[in-house]
Protein backbone atom coordinates (compact mmCIF):
# COMPACT_ATOMS: atom_id res chain seq x y z
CA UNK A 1 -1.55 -22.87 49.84
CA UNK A 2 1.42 -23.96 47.58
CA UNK A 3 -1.21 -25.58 45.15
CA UNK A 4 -3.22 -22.17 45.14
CA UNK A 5 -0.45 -19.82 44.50
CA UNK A 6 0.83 -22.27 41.46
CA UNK A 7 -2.62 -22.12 40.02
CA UNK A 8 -2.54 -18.26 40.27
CA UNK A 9 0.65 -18.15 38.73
CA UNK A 10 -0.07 -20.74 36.06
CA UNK A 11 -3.38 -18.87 35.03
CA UNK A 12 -1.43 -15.52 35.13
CA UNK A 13 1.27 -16.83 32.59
CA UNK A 14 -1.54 -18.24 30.21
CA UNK A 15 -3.28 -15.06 30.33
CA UNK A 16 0.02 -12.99 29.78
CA UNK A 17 0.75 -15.31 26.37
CA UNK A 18 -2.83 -14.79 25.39
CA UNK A 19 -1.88 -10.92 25.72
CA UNK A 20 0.94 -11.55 23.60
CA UNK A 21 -0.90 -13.51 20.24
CA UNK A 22 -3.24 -11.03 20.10
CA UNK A 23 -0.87 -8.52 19.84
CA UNK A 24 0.76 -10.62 17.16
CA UNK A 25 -2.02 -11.41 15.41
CA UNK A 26 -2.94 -8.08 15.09
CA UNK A 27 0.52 -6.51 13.89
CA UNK A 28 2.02 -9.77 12.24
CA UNK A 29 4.80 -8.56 15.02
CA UNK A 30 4.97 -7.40 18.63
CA UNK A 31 7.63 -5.07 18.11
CA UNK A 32 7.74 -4.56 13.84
CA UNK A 33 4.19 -4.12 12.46
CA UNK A 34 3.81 -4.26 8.79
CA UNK A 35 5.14 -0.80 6.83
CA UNK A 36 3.14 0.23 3.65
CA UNK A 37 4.91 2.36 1.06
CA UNK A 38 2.69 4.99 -0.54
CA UNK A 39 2.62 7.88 -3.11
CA UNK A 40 5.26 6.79 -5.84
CA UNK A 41 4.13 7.58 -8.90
CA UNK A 42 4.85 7.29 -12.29
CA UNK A 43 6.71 10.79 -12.91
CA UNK A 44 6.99 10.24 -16.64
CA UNK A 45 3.17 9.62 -16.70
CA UNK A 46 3.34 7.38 -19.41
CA UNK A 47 2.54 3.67 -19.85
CA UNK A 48 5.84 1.49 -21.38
CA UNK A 49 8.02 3.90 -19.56
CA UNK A 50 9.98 2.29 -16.37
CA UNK A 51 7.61 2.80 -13.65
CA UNK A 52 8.18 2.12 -9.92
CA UNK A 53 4.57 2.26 -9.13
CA UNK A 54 4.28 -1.09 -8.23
CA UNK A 55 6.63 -1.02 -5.18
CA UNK A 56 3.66 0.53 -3.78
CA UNK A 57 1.51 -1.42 -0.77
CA UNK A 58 1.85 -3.17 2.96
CA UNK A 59 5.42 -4.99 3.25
CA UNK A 60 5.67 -7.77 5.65
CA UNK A 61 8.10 -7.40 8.67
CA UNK A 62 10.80 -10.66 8.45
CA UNK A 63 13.00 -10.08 11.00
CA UNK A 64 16.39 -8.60 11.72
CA UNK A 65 18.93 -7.99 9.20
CA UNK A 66 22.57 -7.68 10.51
CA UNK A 67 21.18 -8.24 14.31
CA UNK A 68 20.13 -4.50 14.20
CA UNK A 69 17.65 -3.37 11.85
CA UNK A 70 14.66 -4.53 10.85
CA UNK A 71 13.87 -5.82 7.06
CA UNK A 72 10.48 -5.72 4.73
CA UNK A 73 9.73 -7.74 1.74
CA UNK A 74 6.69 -7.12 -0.38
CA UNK A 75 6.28 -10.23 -2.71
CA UNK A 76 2.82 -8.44 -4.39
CA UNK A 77 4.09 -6.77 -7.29
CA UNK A 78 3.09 -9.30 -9.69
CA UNK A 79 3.87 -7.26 -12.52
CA UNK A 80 6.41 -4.73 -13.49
CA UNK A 81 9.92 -3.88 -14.91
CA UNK A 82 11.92 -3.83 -13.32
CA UNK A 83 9.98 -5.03 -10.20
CA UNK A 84 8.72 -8.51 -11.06
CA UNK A 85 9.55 -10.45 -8.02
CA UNK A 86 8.83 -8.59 -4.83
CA UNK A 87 10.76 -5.47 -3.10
CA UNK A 88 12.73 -5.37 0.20
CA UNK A 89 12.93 -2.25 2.85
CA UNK A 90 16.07 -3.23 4.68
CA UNK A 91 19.67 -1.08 6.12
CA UNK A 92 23.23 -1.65 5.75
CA UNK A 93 24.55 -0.05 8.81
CA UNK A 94 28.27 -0.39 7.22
CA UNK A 95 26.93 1.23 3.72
CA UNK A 96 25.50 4.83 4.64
CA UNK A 97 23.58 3.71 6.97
CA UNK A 98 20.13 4.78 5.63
CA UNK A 99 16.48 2.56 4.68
CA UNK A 100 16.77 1.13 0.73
CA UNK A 101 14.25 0.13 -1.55
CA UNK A 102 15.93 -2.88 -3.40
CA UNK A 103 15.08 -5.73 -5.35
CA UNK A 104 17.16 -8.47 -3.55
CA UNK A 105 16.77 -9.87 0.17
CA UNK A 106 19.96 -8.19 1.66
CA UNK A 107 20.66 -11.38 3.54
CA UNK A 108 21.85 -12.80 0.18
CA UNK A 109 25.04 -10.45 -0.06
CA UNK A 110 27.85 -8.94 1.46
CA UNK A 111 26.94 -6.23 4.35
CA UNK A 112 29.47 -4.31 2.57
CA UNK A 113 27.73 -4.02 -1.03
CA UNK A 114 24.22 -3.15 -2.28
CA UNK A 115 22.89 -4.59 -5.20
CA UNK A 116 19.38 -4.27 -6.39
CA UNK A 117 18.81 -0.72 -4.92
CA UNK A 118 16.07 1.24 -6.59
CA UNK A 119 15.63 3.83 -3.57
CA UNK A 120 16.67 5.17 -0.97
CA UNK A 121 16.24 7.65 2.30
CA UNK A 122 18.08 10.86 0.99
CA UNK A 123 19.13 11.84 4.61
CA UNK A 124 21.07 10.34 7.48
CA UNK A 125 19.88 12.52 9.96
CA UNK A 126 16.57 10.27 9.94
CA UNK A 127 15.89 7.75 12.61
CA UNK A 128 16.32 4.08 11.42
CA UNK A 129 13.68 2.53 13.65
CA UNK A 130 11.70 2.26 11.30
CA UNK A 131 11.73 3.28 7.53
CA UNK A 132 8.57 6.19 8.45
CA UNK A 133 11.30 8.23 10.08
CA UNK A 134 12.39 8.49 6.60
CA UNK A 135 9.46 10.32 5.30
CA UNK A 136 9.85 13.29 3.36
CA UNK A 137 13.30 11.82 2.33
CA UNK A 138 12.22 9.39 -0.22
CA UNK A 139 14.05 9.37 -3.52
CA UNK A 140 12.25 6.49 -5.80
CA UNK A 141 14.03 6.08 -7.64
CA UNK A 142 17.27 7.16 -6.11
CA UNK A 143 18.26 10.11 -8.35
CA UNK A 144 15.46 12.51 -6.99
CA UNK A 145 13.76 13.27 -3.45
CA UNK A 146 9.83 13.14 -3.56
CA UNK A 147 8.46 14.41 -0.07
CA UNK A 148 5.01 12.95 -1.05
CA UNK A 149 6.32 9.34 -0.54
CA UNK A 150 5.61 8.17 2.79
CA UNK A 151 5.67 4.89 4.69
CA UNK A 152 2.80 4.27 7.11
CA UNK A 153 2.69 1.62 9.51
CA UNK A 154 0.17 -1.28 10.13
CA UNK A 155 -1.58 -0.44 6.58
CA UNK A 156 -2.00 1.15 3.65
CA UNK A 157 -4.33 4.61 3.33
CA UNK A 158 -7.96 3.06 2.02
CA UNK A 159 -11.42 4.85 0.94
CA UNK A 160 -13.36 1.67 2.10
CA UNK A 161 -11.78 1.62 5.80
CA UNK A 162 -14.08 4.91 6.24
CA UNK A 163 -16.40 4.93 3.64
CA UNK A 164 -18.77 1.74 2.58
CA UNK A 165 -21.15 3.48 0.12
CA UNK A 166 -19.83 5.85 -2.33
CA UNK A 167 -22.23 8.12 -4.79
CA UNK A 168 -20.07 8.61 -8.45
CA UNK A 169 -21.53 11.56 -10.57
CA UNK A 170 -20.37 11.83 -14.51
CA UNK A 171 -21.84 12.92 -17.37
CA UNK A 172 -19.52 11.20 -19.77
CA UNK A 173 -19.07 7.79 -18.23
CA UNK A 174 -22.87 7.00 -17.66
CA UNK A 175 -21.85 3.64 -16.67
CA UNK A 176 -19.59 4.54 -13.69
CA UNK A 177 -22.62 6.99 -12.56
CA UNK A 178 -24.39 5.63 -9.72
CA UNK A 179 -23.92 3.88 -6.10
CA UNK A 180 -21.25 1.73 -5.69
CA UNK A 181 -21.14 -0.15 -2.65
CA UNK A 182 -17.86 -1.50 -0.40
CA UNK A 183 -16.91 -5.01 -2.08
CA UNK A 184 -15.14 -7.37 0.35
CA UNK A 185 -14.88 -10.69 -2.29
CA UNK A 186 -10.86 -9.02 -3.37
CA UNK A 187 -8.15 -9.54 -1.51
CA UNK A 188 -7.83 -5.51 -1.44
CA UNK A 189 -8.83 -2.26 -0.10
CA UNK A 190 -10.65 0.36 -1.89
CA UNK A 191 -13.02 -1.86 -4.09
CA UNK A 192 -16.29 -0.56 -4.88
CA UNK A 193 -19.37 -2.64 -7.09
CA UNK A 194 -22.78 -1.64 -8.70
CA UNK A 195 -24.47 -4.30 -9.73
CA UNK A 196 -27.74 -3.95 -11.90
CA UNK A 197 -29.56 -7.10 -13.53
CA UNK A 198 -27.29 -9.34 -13.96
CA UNK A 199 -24.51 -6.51 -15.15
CA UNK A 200 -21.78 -5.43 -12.17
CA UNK A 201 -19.40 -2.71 -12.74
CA UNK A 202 -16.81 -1.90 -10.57
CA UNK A 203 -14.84 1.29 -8.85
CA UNK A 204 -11.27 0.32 -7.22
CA UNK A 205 -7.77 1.57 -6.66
CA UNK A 206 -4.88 -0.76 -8.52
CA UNK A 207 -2.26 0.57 -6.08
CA UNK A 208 0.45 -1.34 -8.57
CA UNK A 209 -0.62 0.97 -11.38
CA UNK A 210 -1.33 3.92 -8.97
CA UNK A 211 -4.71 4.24 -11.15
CA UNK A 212 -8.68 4.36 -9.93
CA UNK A 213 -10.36 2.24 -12.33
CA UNK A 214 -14.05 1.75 -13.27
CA UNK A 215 -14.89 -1.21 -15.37
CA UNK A 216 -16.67 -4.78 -15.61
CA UNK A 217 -13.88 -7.04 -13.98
CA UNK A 218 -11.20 -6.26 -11.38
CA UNK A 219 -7.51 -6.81 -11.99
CA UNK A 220 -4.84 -6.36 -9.76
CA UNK A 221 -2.27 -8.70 -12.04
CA UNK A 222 -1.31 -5.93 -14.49
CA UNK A 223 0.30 -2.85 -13.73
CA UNK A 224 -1.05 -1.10 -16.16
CA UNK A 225 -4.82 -2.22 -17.38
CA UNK A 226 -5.50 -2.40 -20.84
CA UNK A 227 -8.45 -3.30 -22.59
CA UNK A 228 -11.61 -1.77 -24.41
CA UNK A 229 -13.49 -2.94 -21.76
CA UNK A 230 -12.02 -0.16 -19.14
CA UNK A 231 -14.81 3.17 -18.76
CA UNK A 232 -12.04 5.07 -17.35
CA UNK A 233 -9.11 5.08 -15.54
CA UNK A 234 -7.08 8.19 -13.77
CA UNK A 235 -3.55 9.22 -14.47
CA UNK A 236 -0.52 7.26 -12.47
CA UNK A 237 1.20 10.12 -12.10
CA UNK A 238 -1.24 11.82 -9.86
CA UNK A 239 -0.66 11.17 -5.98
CA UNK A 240 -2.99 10.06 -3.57
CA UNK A 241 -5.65 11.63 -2.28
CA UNK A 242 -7.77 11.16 0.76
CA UNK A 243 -11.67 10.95 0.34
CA UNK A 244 -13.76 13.82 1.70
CA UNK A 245 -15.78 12.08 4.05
CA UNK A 246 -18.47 15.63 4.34
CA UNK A 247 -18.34 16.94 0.93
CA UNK A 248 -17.40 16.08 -2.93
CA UNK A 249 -13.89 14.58 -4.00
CA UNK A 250 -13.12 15.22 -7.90
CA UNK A 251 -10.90 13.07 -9.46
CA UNK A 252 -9.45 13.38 -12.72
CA UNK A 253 -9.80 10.81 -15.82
CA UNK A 254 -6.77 10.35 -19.06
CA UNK A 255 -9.52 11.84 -20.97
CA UNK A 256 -9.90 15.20 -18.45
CA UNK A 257 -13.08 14.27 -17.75
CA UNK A 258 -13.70 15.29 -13.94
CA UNK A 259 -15.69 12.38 -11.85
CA UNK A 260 -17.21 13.51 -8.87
CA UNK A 261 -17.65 11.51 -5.82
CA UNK A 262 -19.43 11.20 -2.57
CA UNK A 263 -19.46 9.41 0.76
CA UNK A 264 -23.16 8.14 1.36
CA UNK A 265 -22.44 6.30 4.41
CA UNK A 266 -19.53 5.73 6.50
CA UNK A 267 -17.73 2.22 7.26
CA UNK A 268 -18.17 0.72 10.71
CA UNK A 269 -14.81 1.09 12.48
């Protein structure tokens, strides 16, 4: 009987940590899942002008800062001024007390100073669970609240998660016109490809730039494409906007040109 009930209880505890890697494996952590900062544009609109855009995307939970709070770091800008080497979501309880958007890990200075900070929650009447409680509050950068800029937790908003086939009608970009299907061979979301003959064009969001794209080759290195070889590109100070998964989403190109766009078939969930 002893034997039995140590079995039991052995299989019990290997099913309970079972439980518990899923969970991880699924959120990257059981209690912090990964936050994804969204909707900062470039206000100024124009390319060569200090642009935050690329503080956009999914940050990676680390671990607690100051044995209270949980900290972020998103090492994917790749490109940017003044953002080159990745962004960190952290608070400094003795400093205001509110979520920052800075450029160095806060574990490498004094609890009592902030250096680095780009942004900021503009309220402390907002939860600090989590930096979403700050939504609404944003101020990127931290002169200026901009209620579109939200943080969303496990990932970032995506046309592919709930569309795989898109339909793209314009008259003046004849190349972009056409069926572009859900390409998985990028390490991102919302990447669309028509291939015909041996000739592929491509549809995607460069969430650095904050800019839909259609062109020949994808590039997620640069935040802000250049190049003859780009059909058209949209303007990076226009926020994001969610496809219409029954009807016709317009988007607008630097040229004016609208682009027209349906859903042909949805994404398996």
């Amino acid at each position: 009987f002893f034997v039995e009930k140590s079995v039991s209880m052995m299989l019990s505890f290997v099913i309970f940590v079972s439980i518990i890697n899923v969970c991880l494996s699924q959120t990257g952590s059981f209690a912090y899942p990964g936050i994804c900062l969204w909707n900062i544009v470039n206000k100024d609109g124009t390319a060569g002008q200090t642009s935050y855009t690329s503080a956009n995307g999914l940050y990676e939970y680390l671990g607690e800062y100051n044995n209270n709070y949980g900290y972020y770091l998103n090492n994917d800008t790749s490109c940017g001024d003044p953002l080159p080497d990745g962004n960190y979501l952290y608070v400094k309880p003795n400093i205001g007390g509110v979520w920052r958007l800075g450029l160095i890990n806060p574990n490498a200075n004094d609890p009592q100073v902030v250096e680095g900070s780009i942004g900021q929650c503009n309220s402390n009447e907002t939860t600090t669970d989590s930096p979403s409680g700050c939504n609404g509050y944003w101020a990127i950068p931290s002169t200026t609240v901009d209620s579109k800029i939200e943080a969303v937790s496990f990932a970032c908003p995506s046309w592919t998660a709930t569309c795989s086939v898109l339909s793209i009608d314009t008259s003046q970009f004849s190349g972009c016109s056409g069926t572009f299907t859900k390409d998985t061979n990028f390490d991102y979301d919302n990447v669309y490809s028509k291939t015909t003959g041996s000739s592929t064009v491509y549809f995607y969001f460069n969430h650095k730039a904050w800019e839909w794209l259609c062109a020949p080759t994808v590039d997620f290195a640069n935040c802000k494409a250049t190049g003859s070889d780009i059909i058209f590109k949209t303007d990076s100070s226009v926020y994001w906007q969610d496809l219409d998964l029954t009807g016709t989403t317009a988007i607008v190109t630097t040229t004016g040109a609208t682009v027209s766009i349906t859903c042909e078939a949805t994404a398996s969930p």
